[in-house]
Protein backbone atom coordinates (compact mmCIF):
# COMPACT_ATOMS: atom_id res chain seq x y z
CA UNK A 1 89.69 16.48 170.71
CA UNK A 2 86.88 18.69 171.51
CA UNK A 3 86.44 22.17 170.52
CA UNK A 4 84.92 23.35 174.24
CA UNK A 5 87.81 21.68 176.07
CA UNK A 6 90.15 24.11 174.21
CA UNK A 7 88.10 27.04 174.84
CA UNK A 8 88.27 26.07 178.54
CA UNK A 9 91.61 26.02 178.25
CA UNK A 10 91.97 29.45 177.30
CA UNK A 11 89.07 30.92 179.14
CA UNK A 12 87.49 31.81 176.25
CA UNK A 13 83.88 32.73 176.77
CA UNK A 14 82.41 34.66 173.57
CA UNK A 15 80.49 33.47 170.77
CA UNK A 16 82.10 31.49 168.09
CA UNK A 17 78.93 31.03 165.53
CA UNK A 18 80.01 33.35 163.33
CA UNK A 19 83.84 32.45 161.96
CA UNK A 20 84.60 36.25 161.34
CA UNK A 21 87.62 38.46 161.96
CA UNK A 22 85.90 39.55 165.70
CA UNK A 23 85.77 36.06 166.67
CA UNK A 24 89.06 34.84 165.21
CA UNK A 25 90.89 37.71 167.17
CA UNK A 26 89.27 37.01 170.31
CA UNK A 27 90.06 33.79 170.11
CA UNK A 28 93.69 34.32 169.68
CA UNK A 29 94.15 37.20 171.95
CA UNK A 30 92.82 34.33 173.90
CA UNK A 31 95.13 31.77 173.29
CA UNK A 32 98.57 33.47 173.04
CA UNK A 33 97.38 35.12 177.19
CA UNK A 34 97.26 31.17 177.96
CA UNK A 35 99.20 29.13 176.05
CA UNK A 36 103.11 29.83 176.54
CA UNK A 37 105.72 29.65 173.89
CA UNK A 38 107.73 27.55 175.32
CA UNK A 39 110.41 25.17 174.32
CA UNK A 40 111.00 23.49 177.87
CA UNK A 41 110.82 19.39 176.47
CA UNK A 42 113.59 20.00 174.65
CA UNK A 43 115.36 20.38 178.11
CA UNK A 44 113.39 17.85 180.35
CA UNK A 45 114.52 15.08 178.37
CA UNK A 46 111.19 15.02 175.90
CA UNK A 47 111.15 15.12 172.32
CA UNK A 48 108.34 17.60 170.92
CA UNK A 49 106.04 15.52 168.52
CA UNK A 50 104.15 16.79 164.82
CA UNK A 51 101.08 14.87 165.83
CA UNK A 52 97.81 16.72 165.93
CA UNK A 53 96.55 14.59 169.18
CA UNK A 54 99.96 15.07 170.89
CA UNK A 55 99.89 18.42 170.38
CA UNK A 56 96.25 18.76 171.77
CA UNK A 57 97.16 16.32 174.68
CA UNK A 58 100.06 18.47 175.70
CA UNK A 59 98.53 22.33 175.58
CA UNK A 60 94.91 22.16 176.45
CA UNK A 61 95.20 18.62 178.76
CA UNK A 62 98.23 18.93 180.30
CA UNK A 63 98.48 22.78 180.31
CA UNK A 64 101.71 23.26 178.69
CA UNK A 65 102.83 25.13 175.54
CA UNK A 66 104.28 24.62 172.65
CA UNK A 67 106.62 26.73 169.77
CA UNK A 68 105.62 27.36 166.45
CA UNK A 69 104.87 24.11 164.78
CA UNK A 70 102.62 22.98 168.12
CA UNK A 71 100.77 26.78 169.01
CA UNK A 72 99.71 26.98 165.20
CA UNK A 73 99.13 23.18 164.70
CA UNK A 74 96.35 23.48 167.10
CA UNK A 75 95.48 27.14 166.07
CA UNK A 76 94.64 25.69 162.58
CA UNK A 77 92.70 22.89 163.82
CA UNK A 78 90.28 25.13 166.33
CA UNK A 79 89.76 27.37 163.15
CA UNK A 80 89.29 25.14 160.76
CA UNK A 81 86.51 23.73 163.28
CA UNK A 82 84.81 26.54 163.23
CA UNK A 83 84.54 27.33 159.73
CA UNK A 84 87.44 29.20 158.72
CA UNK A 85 89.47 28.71 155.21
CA UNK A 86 93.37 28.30 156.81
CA UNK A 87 96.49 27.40 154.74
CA UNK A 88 100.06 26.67 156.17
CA UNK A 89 102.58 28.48 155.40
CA UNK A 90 106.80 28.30 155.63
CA UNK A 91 108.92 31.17 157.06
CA UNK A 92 113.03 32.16 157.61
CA UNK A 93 113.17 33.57 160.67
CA UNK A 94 115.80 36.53 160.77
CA UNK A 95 119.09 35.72 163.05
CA UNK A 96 119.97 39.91 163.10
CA UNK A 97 123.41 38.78 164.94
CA UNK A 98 124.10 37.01 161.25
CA UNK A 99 122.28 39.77 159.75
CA UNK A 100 121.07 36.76 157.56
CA UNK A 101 117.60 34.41 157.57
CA UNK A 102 118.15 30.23 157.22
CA UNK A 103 118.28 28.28 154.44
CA UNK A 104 115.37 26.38 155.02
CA UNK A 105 111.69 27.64 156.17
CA UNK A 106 112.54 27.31 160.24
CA UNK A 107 108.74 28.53 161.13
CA UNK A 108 105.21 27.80 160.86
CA UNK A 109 102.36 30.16 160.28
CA UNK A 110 98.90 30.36 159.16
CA UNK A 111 97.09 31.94 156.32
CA UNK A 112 93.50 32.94 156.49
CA UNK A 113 91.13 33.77 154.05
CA UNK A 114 88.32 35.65 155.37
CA UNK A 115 85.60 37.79 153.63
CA UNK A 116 87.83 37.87 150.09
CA UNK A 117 91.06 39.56 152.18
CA UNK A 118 94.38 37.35 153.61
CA UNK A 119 95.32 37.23 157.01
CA UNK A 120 98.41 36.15 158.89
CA UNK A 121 97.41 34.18 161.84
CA UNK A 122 101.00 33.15 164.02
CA UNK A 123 100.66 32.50 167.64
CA UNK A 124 104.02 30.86 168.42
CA UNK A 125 106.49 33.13 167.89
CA UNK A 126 106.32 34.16 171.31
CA UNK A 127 108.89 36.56 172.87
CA UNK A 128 108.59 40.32 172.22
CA UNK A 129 107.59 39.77 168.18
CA UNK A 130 104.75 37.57 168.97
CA UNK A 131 101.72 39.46 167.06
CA UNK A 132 98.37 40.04 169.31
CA UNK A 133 96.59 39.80 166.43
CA UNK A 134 95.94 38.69 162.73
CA UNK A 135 97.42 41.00 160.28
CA UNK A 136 95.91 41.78 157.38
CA UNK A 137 97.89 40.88 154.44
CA UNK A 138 99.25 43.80 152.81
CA UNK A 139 102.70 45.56 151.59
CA UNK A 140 103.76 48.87 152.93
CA UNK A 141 101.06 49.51 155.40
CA UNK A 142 101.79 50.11 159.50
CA UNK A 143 99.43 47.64 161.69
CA UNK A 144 99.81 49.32 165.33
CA UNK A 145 99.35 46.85 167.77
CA UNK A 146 99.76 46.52 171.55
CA UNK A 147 103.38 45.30 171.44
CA UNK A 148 104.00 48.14 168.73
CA UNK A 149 103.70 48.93 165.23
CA UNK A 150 103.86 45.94 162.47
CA UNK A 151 104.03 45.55 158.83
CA UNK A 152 104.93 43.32 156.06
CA UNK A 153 106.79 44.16 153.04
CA UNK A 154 106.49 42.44 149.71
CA UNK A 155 109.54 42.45 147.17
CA UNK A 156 109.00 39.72 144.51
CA UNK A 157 106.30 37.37 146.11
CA UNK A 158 108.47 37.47 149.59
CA UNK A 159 107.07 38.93 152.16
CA UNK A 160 108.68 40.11 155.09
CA UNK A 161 106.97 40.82 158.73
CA UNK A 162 108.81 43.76 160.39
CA UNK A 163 108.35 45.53 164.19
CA UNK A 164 108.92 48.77 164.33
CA UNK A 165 110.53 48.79 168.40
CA UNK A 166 109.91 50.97 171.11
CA UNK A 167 112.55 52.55 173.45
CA UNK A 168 112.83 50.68 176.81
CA UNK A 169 113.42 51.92 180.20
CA UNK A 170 115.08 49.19 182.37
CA UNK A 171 114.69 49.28 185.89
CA UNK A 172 117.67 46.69 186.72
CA UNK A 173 120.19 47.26 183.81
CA UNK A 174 122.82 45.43 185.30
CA UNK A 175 121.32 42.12 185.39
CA UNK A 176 121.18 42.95 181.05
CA UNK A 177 123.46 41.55 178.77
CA UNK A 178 124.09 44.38 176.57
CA UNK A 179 124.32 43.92 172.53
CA UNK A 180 124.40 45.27 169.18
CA UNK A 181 120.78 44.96 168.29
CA UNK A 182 119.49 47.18 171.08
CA UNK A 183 119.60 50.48 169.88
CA UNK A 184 117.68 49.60 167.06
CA UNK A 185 114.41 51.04 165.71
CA UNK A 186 113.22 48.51 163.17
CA UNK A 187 113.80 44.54 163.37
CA UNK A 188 112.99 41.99 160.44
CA UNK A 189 110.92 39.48 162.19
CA UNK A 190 110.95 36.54 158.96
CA UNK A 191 110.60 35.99 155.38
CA UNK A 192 107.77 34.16 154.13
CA UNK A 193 106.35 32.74 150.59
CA UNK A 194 102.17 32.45 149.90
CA UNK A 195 103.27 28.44 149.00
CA UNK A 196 100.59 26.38 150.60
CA UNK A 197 102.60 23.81 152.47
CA UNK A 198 101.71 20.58 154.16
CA UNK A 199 102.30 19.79 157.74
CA UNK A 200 104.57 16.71 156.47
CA UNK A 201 107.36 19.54 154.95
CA UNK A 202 107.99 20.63 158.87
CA UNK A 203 109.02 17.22 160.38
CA UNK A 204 112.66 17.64 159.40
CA UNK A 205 112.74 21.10 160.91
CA UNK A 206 110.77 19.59 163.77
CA UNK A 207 113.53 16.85 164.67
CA UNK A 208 116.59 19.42 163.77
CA UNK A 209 115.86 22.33 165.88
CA UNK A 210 115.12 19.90 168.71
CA UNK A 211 118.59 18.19 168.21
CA UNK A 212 121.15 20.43 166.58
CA UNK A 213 123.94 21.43 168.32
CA UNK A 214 123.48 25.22 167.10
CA UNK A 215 119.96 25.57 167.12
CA UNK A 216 118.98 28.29 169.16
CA UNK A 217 116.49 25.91 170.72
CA UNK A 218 119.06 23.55 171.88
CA UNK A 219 121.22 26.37 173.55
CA UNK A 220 118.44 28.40 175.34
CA UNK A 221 115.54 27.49 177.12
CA UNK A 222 112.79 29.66 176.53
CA UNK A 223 108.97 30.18 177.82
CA UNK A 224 107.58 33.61 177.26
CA UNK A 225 103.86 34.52 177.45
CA UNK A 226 101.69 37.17 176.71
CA UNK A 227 100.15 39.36 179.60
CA UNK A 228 97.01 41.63 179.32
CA UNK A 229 99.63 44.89 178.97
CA UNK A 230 103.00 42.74 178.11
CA UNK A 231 105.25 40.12 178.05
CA UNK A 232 107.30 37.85 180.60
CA UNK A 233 109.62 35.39 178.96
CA UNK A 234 112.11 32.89 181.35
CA UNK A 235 115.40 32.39 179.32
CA UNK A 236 117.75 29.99 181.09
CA UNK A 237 117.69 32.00 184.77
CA UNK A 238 116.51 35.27 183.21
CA UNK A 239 113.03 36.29 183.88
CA UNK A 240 112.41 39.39 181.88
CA UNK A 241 109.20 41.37 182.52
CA UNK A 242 107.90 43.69 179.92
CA UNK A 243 104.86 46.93 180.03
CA UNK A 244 104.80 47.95 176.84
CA UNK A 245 103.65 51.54 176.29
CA UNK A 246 104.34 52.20 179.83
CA UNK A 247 104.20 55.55 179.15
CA UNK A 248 104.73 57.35 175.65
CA UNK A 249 106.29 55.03 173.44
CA UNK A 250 108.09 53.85 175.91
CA UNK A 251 108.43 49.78 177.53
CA UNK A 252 109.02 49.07 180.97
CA UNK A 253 111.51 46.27 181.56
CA UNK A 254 111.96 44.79 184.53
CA UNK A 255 114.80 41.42 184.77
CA UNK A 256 115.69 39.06 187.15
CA UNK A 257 117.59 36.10 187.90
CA UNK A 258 115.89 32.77 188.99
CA UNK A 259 117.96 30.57 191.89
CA UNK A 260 117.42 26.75 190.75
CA UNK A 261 115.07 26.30 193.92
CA UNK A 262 113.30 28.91 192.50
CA UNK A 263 112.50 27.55 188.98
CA UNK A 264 109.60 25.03 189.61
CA UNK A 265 107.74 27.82 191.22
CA UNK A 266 108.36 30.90 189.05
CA UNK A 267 107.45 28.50 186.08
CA UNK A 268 104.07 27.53 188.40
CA UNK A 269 103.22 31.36 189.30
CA UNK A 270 104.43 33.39 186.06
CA UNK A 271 103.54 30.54 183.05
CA UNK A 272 100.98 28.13 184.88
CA UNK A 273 103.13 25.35 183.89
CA UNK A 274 103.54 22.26 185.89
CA UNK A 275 106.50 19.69 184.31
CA UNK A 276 106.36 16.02 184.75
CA UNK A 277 110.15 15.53 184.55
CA UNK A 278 113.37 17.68 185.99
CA UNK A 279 113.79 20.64 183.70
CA UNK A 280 117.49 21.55 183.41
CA UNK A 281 117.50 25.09 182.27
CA UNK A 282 119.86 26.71 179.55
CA UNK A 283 121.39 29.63 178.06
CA UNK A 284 124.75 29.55 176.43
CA UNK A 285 123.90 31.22 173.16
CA UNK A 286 124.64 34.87 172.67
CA UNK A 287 121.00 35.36 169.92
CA UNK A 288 118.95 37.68 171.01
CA UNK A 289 115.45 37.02 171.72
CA UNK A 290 114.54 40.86 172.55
């Protein structure tokens, strides 16, 4: 593995002598414009793999990407290269249709320490939640960034990450499934505990969201990633396009369905992703990922 290979990768170009918060949010910025969340092995017949060198083989060789427990995998590795004190952490990720987070930590994410303050470093969460940049570590305070305004909240050593949402204007609103959570102003993103965990406490949630009949994981297929003013995001046929801030807090969302002869190229064009094996895609769970 080789720390210039992955900057390649991304296209990252700036200095990386100095492991301060400049550099670590370039770098990221960086990664979550080129490296898709994506969950598209799951349906191609692949099983996704907690190895370090799998994980590295896969995004920066063969130019795919990765959820949670891949994206920050390698995210700790590049900054722990370059100098930087990182921690894993567990997270519940909030189902709002349940109105209710798992039982067990569902989500990786990274903890920085950096010039005697805590950041939260998490680039695979993808979607519309996926933060463009470390958050300082902090209760009560709003962290505006591109995709909109962010926060945590601490009540009894949990902390939990919320987005505060913008209104959306969507230029096809027929092709939109409607639902509950879409007049909403506020979503809980996860819950989270400052445990230090070990990489080994995430292979049972690695092999049962890959395989379990109700994991959202199994029932959609999802690739979303970042744009220099938005989002796109494939969900089964859906290919949602997202401006945020379009105009005064206000998103621009434009959706479309993908034909099947379509598929190979949209994923080519919008997510520079190339598959090795027939991707079947899927979408028969009513979560929603916006």
């Amino acid at each position: 593995m080789d720390i210039q290979e992955y900057f390649a990768r991304i296209s990252y170009r700036g200095s990386h002598n100095k492991p301060d918060l400049a550099t670590m949010s370039d770098i990221f910025q960086h990664h979550i414009q080129a490296v898709p969340f994506e969950n598209l092995s799951i349906h191609c017949g692949e099983s996704i793999e907690l190895d370090l060198e799998a994980t590295y083989n896969k995004i920066v060789r063969k130019k795919r990407g990765g959820w949670c427990m891949e994206n920050n995998y390698l995210l700790s590795w590049v900054l722990k290269t370059l100098g930087y004190d990182v921690t894993f952490l567990g997270a519940k990720v909030y189902v709002p249709e349940l109105d209710a987070y798992p039982d067990e930590i569902d989500h990786l994410l990274l903890q920085v320490e950096l010039d005697g303050k805590s950041y939260i470093v998490d680039g695979g969460f993808g979607m519309a939640y996926q933060l463009w940049q470390p958050m300082e570590l902090i209760s009560g305070t709003d962290q505006p960034q591109t995709p909109g305004v962010f926060r945590f909240q601490e009540e009894s050593g949990t902390w939990y990450l919320e987005k505060v949402k913008r209104k959306q204007c969507v230029l096809n609103q027929s092709t939109s499934t409607s639902h509950d959570v879409e007049n909403e102003v506020c979503r809980r993103v996860y819950l989270f505990t400052l445990q230090p965990r070990d990489i080994e406490e995430f292979r049972g949630c690695n092999a049962h969201l890959q395989t379990a009949p109700d994991s959202l994981f199994v029932t959609k297929s999802i690739c979303s990633l970042q744009t220099a003013d938005g989002i796109r995001a494939l969900v089964g046929w859906k290919l949602t396009e997202i401006k945020y801030n379009y105009r005064d807090n206000m998103d621009l969302v434009e959706i479309r369905i993908i034909a099947d002869e379509e598929m190979e190229e949209t994923l080519k064009e919008k997510f520079n992703i190339t598959l090795d094996k027939k991707f079947v895609p899927v979408n028969t769970s009513r979560l929603s990922l916006f």
